[in-house]
Protein backbone atom coordinates (compact mmCIF):
# COMPACT_ATOMS: atom_id res chain seq x y z
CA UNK A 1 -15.03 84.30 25.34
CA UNK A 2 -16.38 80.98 24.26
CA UNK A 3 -14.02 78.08 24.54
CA UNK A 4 -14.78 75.36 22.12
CA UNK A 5 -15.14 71.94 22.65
CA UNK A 6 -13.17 69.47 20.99
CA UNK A 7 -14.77 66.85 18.40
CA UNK A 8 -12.15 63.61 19.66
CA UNK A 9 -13.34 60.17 19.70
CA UNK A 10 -13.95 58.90 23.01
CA UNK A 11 -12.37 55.69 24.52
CA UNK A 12 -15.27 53.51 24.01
CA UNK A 13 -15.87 55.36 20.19
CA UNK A 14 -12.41 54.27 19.22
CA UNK A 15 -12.70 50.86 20.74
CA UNK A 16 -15.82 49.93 18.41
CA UNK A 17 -14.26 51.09 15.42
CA UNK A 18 -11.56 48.83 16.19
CA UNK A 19 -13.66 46.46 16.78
CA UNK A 20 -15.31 46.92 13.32
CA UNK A 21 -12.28 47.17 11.91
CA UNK A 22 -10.77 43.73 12.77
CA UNK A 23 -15.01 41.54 11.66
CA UNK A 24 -14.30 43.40 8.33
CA UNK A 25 -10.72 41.91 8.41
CA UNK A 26 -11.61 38.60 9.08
CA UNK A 27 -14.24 38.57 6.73
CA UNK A 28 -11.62 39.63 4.33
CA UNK A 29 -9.44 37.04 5.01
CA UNK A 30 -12.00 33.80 5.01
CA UNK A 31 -13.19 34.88 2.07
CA UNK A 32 -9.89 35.49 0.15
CA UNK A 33 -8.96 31.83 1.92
CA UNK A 34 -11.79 30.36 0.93
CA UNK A 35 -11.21 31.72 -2.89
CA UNK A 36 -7.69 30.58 -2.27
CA UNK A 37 -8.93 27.19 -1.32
CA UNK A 38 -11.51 26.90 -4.18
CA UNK A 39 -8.55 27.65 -6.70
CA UNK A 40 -6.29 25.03 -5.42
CA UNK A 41 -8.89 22.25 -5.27
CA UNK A 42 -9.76 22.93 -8.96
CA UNK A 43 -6.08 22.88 -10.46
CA UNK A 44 -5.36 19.87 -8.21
CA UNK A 45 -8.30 18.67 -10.26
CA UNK A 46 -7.65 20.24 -13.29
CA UNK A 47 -3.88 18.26 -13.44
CA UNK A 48 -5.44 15.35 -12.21
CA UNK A 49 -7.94 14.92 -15.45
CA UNK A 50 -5.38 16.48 -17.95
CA UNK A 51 -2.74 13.36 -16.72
CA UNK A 52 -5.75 11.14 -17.24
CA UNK A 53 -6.20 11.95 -20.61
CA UNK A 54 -2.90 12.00 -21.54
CA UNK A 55 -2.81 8.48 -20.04
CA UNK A 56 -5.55 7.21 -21.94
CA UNK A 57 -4.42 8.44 -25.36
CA UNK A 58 -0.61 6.36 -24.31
CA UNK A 59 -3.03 3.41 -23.49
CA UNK A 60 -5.14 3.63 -26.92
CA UNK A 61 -1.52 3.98 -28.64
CA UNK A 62 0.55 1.54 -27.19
CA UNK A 63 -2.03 -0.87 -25.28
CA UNK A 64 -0.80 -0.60 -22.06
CA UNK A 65 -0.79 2.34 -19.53
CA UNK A 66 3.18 3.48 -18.58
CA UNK A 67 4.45 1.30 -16.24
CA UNK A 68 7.64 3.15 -15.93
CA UNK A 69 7.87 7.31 -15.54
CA UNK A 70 10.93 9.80 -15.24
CA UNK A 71 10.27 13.14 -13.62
CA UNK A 72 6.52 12.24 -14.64
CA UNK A 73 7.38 11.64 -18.77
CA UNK A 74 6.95 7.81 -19.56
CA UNK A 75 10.22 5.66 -20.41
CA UNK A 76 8.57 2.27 -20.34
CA UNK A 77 7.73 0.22 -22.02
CA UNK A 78 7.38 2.88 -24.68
CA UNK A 79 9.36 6.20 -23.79
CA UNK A 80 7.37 9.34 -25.15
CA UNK A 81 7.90 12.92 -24.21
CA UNK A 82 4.82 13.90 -26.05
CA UNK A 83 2.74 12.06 -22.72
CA UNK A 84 4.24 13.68 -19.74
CA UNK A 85 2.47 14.08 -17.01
CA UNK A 86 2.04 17.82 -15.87
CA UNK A 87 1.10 19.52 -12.37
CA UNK A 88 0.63 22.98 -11.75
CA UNK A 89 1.66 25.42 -9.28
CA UNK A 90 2.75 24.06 -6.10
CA UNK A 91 1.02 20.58 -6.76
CA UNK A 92 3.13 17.36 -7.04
CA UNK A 93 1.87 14.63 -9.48
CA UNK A 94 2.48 11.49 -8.15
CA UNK A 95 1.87 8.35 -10.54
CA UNK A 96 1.84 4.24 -10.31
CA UNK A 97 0.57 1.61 -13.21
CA UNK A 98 0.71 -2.37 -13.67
CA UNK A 99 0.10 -1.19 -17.05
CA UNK A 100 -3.52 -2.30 -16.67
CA UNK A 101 -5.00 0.50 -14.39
CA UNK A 102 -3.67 3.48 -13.11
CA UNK A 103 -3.62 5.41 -9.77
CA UNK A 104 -2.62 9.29 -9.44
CA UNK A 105 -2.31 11.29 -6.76
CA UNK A 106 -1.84 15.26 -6.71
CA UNK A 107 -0.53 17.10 -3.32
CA UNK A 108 -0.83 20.75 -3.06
CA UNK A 109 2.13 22.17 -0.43
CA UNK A 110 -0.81 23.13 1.94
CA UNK A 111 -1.14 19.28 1.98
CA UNK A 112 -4.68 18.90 -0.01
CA UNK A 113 -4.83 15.92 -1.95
CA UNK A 114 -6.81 14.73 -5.24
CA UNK A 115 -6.76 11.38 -6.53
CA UNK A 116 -8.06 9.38 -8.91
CA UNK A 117 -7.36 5.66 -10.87
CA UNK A 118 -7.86 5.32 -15.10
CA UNK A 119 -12.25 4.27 -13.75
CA UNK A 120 -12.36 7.17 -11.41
CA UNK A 121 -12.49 11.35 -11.55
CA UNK A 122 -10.54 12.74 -8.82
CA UNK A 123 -11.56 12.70 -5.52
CA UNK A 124 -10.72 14.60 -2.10
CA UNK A 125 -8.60 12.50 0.33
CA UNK A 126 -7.71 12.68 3.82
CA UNK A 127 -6.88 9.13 4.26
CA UNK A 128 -8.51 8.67 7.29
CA UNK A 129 -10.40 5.47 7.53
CA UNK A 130 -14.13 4.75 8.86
CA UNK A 131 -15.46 1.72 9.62
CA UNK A 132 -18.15 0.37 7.77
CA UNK A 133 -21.83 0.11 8.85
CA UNK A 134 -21.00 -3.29 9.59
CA UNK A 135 -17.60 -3.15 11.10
CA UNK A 136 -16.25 -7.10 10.64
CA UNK A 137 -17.02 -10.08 9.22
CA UNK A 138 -16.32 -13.83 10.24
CA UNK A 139 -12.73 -15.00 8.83
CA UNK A 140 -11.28 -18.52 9.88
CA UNK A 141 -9.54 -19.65 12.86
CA UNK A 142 -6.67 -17.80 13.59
CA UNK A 143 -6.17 -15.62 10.76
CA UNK A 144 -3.04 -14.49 9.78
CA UNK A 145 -2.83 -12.53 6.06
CA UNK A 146 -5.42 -10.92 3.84
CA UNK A 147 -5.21 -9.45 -0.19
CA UNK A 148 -7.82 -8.15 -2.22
CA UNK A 149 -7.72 -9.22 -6.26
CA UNK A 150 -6.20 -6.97 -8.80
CA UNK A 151 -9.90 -6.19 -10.33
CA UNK A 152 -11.28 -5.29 -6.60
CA UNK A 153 -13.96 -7.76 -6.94
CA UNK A 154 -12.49 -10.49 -4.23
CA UNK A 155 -10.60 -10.94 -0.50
CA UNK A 156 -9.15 -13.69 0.88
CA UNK A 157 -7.74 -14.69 3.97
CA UNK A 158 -5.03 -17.39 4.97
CA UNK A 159 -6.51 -19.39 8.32
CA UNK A 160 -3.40 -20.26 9.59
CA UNK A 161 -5.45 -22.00 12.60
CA UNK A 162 -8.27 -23.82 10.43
CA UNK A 163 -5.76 -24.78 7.55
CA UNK A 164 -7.63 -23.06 5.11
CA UNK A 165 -8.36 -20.21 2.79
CA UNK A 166 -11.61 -17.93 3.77
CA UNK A 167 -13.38 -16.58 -0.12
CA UNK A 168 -15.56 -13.32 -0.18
CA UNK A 169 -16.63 -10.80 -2.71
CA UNK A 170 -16.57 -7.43 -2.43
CA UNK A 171 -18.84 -4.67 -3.20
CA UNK A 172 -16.87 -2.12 -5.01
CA UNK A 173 -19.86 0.58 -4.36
CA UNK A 174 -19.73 0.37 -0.39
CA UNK A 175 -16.36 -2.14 0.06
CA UNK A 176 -18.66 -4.84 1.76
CA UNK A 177 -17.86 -8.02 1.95
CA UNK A 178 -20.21 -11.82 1.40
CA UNK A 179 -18.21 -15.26 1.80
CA UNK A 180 -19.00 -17.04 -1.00
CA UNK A 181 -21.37 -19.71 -1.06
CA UNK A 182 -18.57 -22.22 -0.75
CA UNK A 183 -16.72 -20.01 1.91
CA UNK A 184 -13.36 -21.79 2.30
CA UNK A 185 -11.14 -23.95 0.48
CA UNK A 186 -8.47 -26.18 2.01
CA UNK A 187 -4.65 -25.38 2.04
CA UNK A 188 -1.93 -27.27 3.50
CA UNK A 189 -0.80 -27.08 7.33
CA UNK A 190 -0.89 -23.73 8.73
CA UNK A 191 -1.03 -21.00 6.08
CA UNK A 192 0.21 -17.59 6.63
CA UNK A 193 -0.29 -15.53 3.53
CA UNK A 194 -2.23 -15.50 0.79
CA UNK A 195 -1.54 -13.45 -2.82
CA UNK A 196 -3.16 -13.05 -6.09
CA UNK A 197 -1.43 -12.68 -9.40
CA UNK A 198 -1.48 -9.45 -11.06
CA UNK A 199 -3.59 -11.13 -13.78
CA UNK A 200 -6.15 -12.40 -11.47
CA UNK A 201 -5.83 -15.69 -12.46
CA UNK A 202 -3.87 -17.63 -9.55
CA UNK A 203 -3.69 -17.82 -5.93
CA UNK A 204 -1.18 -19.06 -3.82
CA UNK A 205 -0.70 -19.54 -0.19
CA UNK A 206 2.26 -20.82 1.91
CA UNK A 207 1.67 -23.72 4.60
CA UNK A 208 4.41 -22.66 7.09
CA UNK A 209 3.89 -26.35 8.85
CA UNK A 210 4.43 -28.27 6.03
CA UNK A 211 6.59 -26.47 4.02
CA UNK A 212 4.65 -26.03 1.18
CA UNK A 213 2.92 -23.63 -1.31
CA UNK A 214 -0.74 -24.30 -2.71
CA UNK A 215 -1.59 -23.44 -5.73
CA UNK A 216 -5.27 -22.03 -6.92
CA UNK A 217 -6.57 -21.34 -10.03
CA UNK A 218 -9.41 -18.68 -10.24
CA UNK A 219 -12.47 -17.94 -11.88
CA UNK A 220 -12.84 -14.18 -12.55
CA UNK A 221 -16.35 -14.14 -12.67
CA UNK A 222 -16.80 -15.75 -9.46
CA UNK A 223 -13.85 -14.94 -7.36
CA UNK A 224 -14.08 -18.79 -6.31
CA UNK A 225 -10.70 -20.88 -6.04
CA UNK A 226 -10.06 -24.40 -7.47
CA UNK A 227 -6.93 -26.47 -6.20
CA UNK A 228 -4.45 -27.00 -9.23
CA UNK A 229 -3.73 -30.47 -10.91
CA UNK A 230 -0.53 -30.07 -9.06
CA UNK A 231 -1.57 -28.38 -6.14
CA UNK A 232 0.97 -28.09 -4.30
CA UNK A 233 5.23 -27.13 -4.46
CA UNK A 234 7.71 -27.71 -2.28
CA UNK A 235 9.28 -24.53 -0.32
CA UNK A 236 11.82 -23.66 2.60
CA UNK A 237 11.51 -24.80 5.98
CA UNK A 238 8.80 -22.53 7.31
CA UNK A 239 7.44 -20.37 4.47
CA UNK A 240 6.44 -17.14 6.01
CA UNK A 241 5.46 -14.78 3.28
CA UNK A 242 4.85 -14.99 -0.77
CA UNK A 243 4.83 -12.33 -3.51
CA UNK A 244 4.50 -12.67 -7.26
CA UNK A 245 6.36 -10.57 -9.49
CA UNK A 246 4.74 -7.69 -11.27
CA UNK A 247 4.64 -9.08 -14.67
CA UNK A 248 3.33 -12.34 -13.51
CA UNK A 249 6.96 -14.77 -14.39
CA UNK A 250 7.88 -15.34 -11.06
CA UNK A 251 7.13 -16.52 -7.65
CA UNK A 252 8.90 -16.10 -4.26
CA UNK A 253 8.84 -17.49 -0.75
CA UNK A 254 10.30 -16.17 2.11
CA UNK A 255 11.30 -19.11 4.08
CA UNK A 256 11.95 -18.67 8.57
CA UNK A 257 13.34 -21.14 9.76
CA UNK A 258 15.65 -22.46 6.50
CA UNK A 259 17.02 -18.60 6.16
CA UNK A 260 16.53 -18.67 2.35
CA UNK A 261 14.50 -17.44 -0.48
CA UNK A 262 12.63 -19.99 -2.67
CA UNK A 263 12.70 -19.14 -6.43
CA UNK A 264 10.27 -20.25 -8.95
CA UNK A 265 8.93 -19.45 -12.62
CA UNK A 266 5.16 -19.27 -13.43
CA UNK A 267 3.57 -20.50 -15.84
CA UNK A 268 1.12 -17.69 -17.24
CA UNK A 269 -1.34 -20.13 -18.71
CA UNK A 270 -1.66 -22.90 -16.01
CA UNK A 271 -0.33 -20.71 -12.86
CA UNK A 272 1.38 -23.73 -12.00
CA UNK A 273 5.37 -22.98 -10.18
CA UNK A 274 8.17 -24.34 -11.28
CA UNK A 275 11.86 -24.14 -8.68
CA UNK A 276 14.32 -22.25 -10.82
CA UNK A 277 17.55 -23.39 -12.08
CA UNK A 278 19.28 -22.37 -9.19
CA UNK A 279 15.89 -22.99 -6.30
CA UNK A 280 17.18 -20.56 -3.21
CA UNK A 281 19.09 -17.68 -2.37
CA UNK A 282 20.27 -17.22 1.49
CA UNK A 283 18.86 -14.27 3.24
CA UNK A 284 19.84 -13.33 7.00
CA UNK A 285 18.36 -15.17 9.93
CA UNK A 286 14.98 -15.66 10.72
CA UNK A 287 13.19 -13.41 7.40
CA UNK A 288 9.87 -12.97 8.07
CA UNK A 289 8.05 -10.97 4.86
CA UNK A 290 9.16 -10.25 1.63
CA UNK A 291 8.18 -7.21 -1.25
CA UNK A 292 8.98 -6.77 -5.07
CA UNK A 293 9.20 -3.33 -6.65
CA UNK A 294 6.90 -2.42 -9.09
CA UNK A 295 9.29 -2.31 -11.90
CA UNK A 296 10.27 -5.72 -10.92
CA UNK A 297 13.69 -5.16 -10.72
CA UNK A 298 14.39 -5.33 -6.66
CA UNK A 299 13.35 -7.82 -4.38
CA UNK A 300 13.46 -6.61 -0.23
CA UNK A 301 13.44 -9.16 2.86
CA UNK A 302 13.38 -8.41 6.85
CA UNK A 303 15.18 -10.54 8.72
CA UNK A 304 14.23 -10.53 12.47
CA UNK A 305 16.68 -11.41 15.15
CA UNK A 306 19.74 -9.37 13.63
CA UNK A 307 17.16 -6.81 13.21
CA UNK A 308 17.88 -6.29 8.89
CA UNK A 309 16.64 -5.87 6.05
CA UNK A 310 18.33 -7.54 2.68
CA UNK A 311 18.44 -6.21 -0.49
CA UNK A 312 18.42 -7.97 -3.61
CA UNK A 313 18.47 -7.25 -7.49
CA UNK A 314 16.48 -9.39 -10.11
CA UNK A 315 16.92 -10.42 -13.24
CA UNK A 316 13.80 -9.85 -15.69
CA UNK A 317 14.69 -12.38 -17.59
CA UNK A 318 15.53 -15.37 -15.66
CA UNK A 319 13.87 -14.34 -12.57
CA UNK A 320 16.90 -15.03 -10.52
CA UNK A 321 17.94 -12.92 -7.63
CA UNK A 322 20.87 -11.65 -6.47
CA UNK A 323 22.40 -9.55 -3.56
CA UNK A 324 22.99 -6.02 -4.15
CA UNK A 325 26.32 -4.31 -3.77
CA UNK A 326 25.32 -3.43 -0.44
CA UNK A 327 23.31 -6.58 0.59
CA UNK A 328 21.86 -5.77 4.01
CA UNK A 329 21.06 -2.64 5.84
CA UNK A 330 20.16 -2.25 9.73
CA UNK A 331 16.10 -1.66 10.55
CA UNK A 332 14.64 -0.96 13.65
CA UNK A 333 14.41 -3.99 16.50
CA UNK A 334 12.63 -7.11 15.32
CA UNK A 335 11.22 -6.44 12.14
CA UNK A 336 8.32 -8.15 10.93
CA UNK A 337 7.08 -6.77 7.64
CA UNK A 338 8.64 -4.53 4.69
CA UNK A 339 6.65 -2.87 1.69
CA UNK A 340 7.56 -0.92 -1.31
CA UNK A 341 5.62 1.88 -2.54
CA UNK A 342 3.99 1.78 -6.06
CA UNK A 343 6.02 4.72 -7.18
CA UNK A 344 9.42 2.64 -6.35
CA UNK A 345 10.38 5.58 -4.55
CA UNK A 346 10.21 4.04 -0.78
CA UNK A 347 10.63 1.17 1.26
CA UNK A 348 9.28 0.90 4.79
CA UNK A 349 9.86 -1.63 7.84
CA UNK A 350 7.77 -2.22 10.82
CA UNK A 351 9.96 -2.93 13.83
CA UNK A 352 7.95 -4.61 16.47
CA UNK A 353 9.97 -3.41 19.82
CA UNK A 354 10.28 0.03 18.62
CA UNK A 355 6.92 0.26 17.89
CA UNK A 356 7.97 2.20 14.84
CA UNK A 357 8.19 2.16 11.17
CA UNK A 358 11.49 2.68 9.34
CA UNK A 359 11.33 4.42 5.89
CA UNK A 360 13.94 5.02 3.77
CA UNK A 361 14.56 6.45 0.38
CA UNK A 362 14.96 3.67 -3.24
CA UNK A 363 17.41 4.29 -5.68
CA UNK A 364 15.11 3.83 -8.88
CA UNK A 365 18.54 3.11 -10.84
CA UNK A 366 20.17 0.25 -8.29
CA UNK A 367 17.44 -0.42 -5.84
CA UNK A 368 19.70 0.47 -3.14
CA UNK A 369 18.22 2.09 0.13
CA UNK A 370 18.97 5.26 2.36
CA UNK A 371 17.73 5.92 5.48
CA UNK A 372 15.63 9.01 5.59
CA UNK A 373 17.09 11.83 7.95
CA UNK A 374 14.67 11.41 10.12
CA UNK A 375 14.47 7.74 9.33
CA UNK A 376 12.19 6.17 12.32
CA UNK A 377 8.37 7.20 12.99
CA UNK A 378 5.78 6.12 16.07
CA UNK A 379 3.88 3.18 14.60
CA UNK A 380 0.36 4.36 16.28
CA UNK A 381 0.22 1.40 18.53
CA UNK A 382 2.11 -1.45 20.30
CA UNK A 383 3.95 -4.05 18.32
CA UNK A 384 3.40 -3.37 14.23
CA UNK A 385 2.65 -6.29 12.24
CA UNK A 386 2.33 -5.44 8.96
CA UNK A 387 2.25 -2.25 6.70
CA UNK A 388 0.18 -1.37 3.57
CA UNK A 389 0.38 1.99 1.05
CA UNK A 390 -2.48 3.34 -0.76
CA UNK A 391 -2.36 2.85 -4.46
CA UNK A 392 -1.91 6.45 -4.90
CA UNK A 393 0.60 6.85 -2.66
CA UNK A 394 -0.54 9.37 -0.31
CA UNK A 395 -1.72 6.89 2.71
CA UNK A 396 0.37 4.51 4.71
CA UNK A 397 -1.26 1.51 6.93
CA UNK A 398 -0.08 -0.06 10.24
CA UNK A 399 -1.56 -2.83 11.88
CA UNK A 400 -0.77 -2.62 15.55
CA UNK A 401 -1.03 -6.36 16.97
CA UNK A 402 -0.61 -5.88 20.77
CA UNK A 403 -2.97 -2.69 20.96
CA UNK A 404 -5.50 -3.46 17.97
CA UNK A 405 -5.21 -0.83 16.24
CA UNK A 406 -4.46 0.69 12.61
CA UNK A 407 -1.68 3.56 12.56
CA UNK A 408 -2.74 6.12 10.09
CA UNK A 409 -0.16 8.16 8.45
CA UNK A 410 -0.44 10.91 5.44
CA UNK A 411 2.83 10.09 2.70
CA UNK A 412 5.03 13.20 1.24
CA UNK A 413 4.98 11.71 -2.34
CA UNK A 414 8.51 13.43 -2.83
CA UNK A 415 10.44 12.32 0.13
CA UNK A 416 8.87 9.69 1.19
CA UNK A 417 8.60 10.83 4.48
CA UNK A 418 5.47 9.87 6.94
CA UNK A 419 3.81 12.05 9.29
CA UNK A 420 0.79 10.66 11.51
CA UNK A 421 -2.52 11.96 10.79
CA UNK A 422 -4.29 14.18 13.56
CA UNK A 423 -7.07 10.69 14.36
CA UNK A 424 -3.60 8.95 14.27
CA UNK A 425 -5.29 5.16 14.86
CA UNK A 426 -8.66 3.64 14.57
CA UNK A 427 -9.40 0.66 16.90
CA UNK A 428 -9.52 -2.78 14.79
CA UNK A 429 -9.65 -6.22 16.51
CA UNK A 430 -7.85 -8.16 18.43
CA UNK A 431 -4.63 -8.94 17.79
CA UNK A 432 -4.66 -7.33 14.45
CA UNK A 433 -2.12 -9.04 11.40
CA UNK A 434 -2.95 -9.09 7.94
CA UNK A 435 -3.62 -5.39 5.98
CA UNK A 436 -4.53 -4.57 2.56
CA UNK A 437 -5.92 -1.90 0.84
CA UNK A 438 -7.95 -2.20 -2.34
CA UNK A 439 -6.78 -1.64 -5.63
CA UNK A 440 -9.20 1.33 -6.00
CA UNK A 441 -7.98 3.18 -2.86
CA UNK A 442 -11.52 3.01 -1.45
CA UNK A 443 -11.36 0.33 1.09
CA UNK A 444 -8.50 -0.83 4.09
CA UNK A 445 -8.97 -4.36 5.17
CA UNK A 446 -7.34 -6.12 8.76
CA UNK A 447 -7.42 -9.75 9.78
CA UNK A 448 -7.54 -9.70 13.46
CA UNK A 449 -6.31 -13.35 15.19
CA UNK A 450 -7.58 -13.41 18.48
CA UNK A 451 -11.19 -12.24 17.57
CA UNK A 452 -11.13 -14.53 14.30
CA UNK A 453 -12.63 -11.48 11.77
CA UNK A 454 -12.21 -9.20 9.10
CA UNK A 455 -12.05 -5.21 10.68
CA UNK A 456 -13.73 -3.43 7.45
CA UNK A 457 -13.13 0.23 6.78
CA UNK A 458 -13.88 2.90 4.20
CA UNK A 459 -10.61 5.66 3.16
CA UNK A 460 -11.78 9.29 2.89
């Protein structure tokens, strides 16, 4: 009798249809991620340039873009439901407007991001920044500050060292910058910051030797800066920082060594400052920078040795500030800068013996602060100076002074919270200060004083 064989796979037979098995499965699964992938890029897209239009047809209406949202439906200065502001999905619109441009940012949960501004179709971000074919340029002596004007067009730097202001344009194609042809213009005794009005009219630096503020008129076409009939006003002892308010009606300086805050109105036509009724407000000891909300309606100090920040409310009308029911909060160990983001969602501190940054949530009714629960993150280098936010948001700056560097970190546009990108710093120069990032997103700019130059970088 015959004794038949049996037809089983061998070993090795089962082993390469395993094998087979498990390409065909990956296949399957990159190409179902990469459809996946496609899909969420294009509604992230899709959201972006529906909010856009929606935006433009508010800005043909009321002529001005929102400047105020609620859960993404504008309230000011016209409240209409009919122009909300809609994402898809698991995307999270996140939106910020002067009421002359916009900036919008849209986060998928897998963390993509799109953005775009009211001149620009949406774009992939990672925030990471490159440095530009030619990495620095020549700044003053000693540089200590740096801003970029609201149209994108101009920098300039505060030369604490060389007493003067350094004037460049900028290339908004490749973020380049060219000193003008006059490159500098003088400013009192050691200046250490420089702004620009949100109309792009008026500079103004503060002279921390001389306790002063200059005063600049400038020409948009040209970026250059002309010293005003009056050109300078008196300030507090040791004015460290300067901002000017959002709708252009007021002026503050944050003043070391008198422990005060000086108060003035503008004047929108001449840009020349005027001390309010009432010229100061105290603030804790030794403040060294100073930030306005967007809305206008909170002002924010750090105050170094007690290690603080103070918190103060302003009136639209007058200008004047005052502390908030809960005027000072604790930061990290010496703070030396403090920044609000566009959204008015967030405030953040860098605390230069922590090496850290502090973030904590804003009250968009009272302008009152929490910390977050995790409330303290590594700064990506030694000693952080000072701290800039992407206009859309999604990006957070540090400039590290003791190691050179910029700290690089990705922003939930919900919580607030930071978390370091994986390149989490990019070497800058030495003994970085001053950071800025351009109105457009595009570009990230860092004074560096010991090498006297302008790190220049592009944001992807």
């Amino acid at each position: 009798m015959k004794i038949r064989k049996s037809k089983a796979f061998t070993i090795v037979e089962l082993l390469v249809v395993i094998v087979v098995i498990g390409i065909l499965a990956s296949i399957t699964i990159v190409a179902y991620t990469g459809v996946s992938n496609r899909a969420i890029s294009a509604s992230l897209q899709a959201d972006l340039s529906n909010a856009s239009n929606s935006l433009k047809i508010y800005q043909a209406k009321y002529g001005t873009y929102p400047t105020k949202v609620n859960n993404n439906c504008p309230i000011l200065p016209v409240a209409d439901s009919g122009h909300c502001l809609k994402s898809s999905g698991n995307n999270t619109l996140s939106y910020s407007s002067d009421g002359l441009i916009f900036n919008l940012a849209n986060v998928n949960s897998n963390g993509t991001i799109y953005a775009n501004t009211d001149a620009s179709s949406p774009t992939l971000h990672s925030g990471v920044l490159v440095a530009l074919a030619t990495p620095t340029i020549a700044a003053g002596n000693s540089p200590r500050n740096i801003v970029v004007s609201p149209d994108g067009a101009s920098v300039y730097v505060a030369n604490y060292g060389s007493n003067n202001i350094s004037m460049y344009s900028r290339s908004k194609i490749t973020g380049a910058l060219t000193a003008l042809v006059t490159p500098t213009i003088n400013t009192g005794v050691g200046p250490s910051d420089v702004v620009v009005s949100p109309d792009g009219t008026s500079v103004y630096a503060t002279n921390s030797s001389d306790a002063t503020i200059s005063m600049y008129g400038r020409n948009i076409t040209t970026g250059a800066l002309t010293a005003l009939s009056t050109p300078t006003v008196v300030s507090g002892a040791s004015p460290y920082r300067v901002i000017v308010s959002p709708d252009g009606t007021s002026v503050y300086s944050v003043n070391e060594n008198s422990n005060n805050i000086s108060m003035y109105s503008r004047n929108k036509t001449t840009g020349l400052l005027s001390p309010l009724s009432t010229p100061t407000i105290s603030t804790d000891t030794d403040p060294y920078s100073i930030a306005i909300s967007l809305d206008g309606a909170s002002v924010y100090t750090v105050n170094y040795t007690p290690s603080t920040i103070s918190l103060y409310s302003r009136n639209t009308t007058t200008g004047l500030l005052a502390p908030q029911a809960i005027p000072t909060m604790a930061t990290g160990t010496y703070p030396y800068s403090v920044i609000v983001s566009l959204d008015g969602k967030s405030v953040y501190t860098t605390n230069t013996n922590d090496d850290a940054l502090t973030m904590y949530a804003r009250s968009p009714t009272d302008g009152s602060l929490t910390a977050l629960a995790s409330p303290t993150i590594y700064a990506g280098g030694l000693d952080p100076d000072n701290i800039t936010i992407s206009p859309d948001g999604t990006s957070v700056y540090a400039s590290n002074r003791n190691s050179g560097t910029v700290g690089m970190f990705n922003r939930n546009v919900s919580s607030g919270a930071l978390t370091a990108l994986s390149m989490q710093s990019i070497v800058a120069g030495t003994t970085s200060k001053g950071i800025t990032v351009s109105p457009d997103g595009s570009s990230v700019y860092v004074v560096n004083m010991g090498s006297n130059n302008i790190s220049m970088y592009s944001r992807t």
